[in-house]
C-alpha atoms as a PDB file:
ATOM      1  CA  UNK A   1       0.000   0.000   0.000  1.00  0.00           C
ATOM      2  CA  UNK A   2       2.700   2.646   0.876  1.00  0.00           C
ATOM      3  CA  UNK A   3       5.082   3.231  -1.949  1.00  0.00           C
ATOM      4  CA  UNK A   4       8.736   2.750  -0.459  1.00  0.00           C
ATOM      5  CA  UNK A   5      10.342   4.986  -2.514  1.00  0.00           C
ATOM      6  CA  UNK A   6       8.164   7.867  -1.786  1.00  0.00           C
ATOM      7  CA  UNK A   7       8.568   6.796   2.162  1.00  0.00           C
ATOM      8  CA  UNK A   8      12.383   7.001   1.813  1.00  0.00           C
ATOM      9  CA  UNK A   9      12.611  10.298  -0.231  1.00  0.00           C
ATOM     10  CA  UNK A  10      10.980  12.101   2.210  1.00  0.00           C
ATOM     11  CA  UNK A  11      13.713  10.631   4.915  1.00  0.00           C
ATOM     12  CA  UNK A  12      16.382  11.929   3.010  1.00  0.00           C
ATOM     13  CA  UNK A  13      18.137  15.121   3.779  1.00  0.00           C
ATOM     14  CA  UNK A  14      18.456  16.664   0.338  1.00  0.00           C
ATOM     15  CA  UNK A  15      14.444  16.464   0.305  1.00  0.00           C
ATOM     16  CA  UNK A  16      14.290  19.226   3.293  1.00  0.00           C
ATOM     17  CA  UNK A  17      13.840  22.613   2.470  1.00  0.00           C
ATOM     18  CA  UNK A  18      16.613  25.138   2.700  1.00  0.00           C
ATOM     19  CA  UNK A  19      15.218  27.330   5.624  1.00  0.00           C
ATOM     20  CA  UNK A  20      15.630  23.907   7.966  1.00  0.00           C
ATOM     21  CA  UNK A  21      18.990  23.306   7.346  1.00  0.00           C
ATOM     22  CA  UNK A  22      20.615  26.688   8.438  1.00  0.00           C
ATOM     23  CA  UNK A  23      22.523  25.867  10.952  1.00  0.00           C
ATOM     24  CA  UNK A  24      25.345  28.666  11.814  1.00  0.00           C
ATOM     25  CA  UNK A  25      24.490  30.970   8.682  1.00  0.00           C
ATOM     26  CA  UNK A  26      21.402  31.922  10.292  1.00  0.00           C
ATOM     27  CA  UNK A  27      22.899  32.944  13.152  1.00  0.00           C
ATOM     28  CA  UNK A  28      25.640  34.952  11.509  1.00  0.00           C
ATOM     29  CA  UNK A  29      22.385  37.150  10.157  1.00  0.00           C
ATOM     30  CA  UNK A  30      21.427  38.053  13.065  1.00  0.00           C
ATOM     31  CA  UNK A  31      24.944  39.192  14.272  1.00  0.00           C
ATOM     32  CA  UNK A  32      24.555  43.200  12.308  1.00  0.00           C
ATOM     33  CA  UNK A  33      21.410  43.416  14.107  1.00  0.00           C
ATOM     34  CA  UNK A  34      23.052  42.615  17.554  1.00  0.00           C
ATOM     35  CA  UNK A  35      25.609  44.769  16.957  1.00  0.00           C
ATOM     36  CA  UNK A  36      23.315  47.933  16.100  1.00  0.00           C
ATOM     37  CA  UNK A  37      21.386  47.032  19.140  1.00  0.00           C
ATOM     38  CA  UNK A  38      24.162  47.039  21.460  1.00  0.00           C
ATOM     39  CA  UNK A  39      26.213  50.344  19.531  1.00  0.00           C
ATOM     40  CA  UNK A  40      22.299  52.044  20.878  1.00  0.00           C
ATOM     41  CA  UNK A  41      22.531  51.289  24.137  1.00  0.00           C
ATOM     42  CA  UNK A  42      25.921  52.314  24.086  1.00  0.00           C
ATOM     43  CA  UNK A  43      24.865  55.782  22.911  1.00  0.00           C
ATOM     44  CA  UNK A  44      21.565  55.956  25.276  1.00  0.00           C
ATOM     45  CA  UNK A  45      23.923  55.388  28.418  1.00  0.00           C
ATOM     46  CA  UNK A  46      26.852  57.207  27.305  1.00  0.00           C
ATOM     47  CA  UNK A  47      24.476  60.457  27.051  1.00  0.00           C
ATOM     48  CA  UNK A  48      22.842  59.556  30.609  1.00  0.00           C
ATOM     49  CA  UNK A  49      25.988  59.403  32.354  1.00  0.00           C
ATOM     50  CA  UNK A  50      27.263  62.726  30.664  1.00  0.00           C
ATOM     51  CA  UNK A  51      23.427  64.461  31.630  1.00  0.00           C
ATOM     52  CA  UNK A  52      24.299  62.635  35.198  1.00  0.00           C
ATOM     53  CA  UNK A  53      27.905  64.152  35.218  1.00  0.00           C
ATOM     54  CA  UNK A  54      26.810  68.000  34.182  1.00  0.00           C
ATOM     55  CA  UNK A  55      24.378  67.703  37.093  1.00  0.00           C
ATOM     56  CA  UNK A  56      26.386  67.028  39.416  1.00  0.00           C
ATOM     57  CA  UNK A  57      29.043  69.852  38.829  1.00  0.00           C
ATOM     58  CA  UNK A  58      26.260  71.609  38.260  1.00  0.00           C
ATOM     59  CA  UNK A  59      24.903  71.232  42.091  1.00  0.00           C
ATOM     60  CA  UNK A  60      28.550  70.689  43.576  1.00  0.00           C
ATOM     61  CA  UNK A  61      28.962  74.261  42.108  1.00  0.00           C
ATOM     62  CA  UNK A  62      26.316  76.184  43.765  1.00  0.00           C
ATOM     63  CA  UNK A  63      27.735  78.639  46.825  1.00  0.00           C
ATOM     64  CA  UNK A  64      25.880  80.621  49.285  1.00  0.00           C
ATOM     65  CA  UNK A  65      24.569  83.732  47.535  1.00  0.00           C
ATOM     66  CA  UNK A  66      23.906  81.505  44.353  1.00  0.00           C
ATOM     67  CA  UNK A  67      20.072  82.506  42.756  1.00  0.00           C
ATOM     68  CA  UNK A  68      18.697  79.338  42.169  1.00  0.00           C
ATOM     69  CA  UNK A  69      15.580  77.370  40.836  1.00  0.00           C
ATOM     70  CA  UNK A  70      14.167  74.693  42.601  1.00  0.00           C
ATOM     71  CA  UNK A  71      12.133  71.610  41.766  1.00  0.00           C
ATOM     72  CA  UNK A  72       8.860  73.089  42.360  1.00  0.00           C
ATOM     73  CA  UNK A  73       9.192  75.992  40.033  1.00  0.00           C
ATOM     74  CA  UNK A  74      10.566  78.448  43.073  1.00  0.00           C
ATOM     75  CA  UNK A  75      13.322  80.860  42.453  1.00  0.00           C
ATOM     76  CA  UNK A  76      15.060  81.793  45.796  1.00  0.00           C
ATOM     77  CA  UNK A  77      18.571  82.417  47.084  1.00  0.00           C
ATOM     78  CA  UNK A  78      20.820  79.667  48.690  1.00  0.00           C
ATOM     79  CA  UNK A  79      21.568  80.441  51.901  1.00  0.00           C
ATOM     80  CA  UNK A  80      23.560  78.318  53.804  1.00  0.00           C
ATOM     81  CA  UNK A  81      25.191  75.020  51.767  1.00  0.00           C
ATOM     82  CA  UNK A  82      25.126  71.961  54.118  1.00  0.00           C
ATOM     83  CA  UNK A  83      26.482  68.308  52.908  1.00  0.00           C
ATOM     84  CA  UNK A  84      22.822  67.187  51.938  1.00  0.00           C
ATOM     85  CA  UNK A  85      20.768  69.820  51.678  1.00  0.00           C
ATOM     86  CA  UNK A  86      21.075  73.632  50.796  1.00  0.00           C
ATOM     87  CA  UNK A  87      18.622  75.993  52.697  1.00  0.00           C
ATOM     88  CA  UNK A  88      17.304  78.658  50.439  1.00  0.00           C
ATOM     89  CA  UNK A  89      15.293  81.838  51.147  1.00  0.00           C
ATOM     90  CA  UNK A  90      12.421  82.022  48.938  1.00  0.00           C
ATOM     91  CA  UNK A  91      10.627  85.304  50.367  1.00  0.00           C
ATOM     92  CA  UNK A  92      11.614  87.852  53.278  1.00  0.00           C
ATOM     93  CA  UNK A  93      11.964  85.645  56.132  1.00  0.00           C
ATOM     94  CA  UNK A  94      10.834  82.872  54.729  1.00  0.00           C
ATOM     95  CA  UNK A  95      13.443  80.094  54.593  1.00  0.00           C
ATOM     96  CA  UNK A  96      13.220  76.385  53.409  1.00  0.00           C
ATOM     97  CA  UNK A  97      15.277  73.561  53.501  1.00  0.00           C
ATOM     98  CA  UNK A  98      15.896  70.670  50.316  1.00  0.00           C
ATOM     99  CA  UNK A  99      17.790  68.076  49.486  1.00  0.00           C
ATOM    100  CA  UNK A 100      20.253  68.562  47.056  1.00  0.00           C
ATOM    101  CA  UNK A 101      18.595  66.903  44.356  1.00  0.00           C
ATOM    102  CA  UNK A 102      15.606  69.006  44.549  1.00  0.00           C
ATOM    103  CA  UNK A 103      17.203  71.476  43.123  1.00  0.00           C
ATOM    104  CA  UNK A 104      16.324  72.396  39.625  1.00  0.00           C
ATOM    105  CA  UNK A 105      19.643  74.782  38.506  1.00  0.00           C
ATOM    106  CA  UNK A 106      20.800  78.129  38.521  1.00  0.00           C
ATOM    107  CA  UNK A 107      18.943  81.226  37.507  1.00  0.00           C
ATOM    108  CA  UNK A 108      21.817  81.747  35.161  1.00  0.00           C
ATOM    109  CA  UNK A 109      21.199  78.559  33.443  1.00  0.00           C
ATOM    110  CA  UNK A 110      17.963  79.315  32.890  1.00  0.00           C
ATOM    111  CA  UNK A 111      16.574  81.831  30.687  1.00  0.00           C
ATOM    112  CA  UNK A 112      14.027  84.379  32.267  1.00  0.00           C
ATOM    113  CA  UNK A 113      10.707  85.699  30.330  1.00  0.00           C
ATOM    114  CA  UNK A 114      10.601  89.795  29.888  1.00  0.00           C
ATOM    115  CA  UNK A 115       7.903  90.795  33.017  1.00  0.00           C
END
């Protein structure tokens, strides 16, 4: 009932088609693609860790007297400059204390809109 030949061409390896048999050239395909993926990320971090960087000086900068912006939108004056935390004087008498990260930049960074 079942034809032999038939039975034994389909067994052989010459019958498969060619996207089976592969092997390492499809994985050398894939290697551009890796590398463009991992030149990216390269790129992406590189440009966080300079952002990171220019913040830092930017806050290790700041001295008493320094007209700053804060997180919140709030220009004041830094007051005193502590090891955490700056305390800044937002209004007469009116004095508030943030961590250094809340701190937004320097008025000098920033450009101001014509009142």
């Amino acid at each position: 009932m079942f034809n032999s030949v038939a039975i034994a061409a389909a067994a052989a390896p010459d019958s498969c088609p060619a996207s089976a048999q592969q092997g390492p050239a499809g994985l050398i395909s894939f290697i551009p693609m890796i590398l463009i993926f991992v030149v990216m990320f390269y790129f992406m971090f590189r440009s966080q860790k300079k952002q990171a960087q220019k913040r830092q000086q930017m806050i290790d900068s700041v001295v008493k007297g320094a007209d700053v912006i804060i997180a919140g939108g709030i220009y004041g004056k830094v007051i005193t400059v502590k090891d955490k935390t700056f305390i800044i004087q937002i209004a007469d008498k009116v004095n508030v204390e943030i961590t250094k990260a809340g701190l937004n930049g320097l008025v000098s960074d920033h450009p101001q809109t014509a009142e």
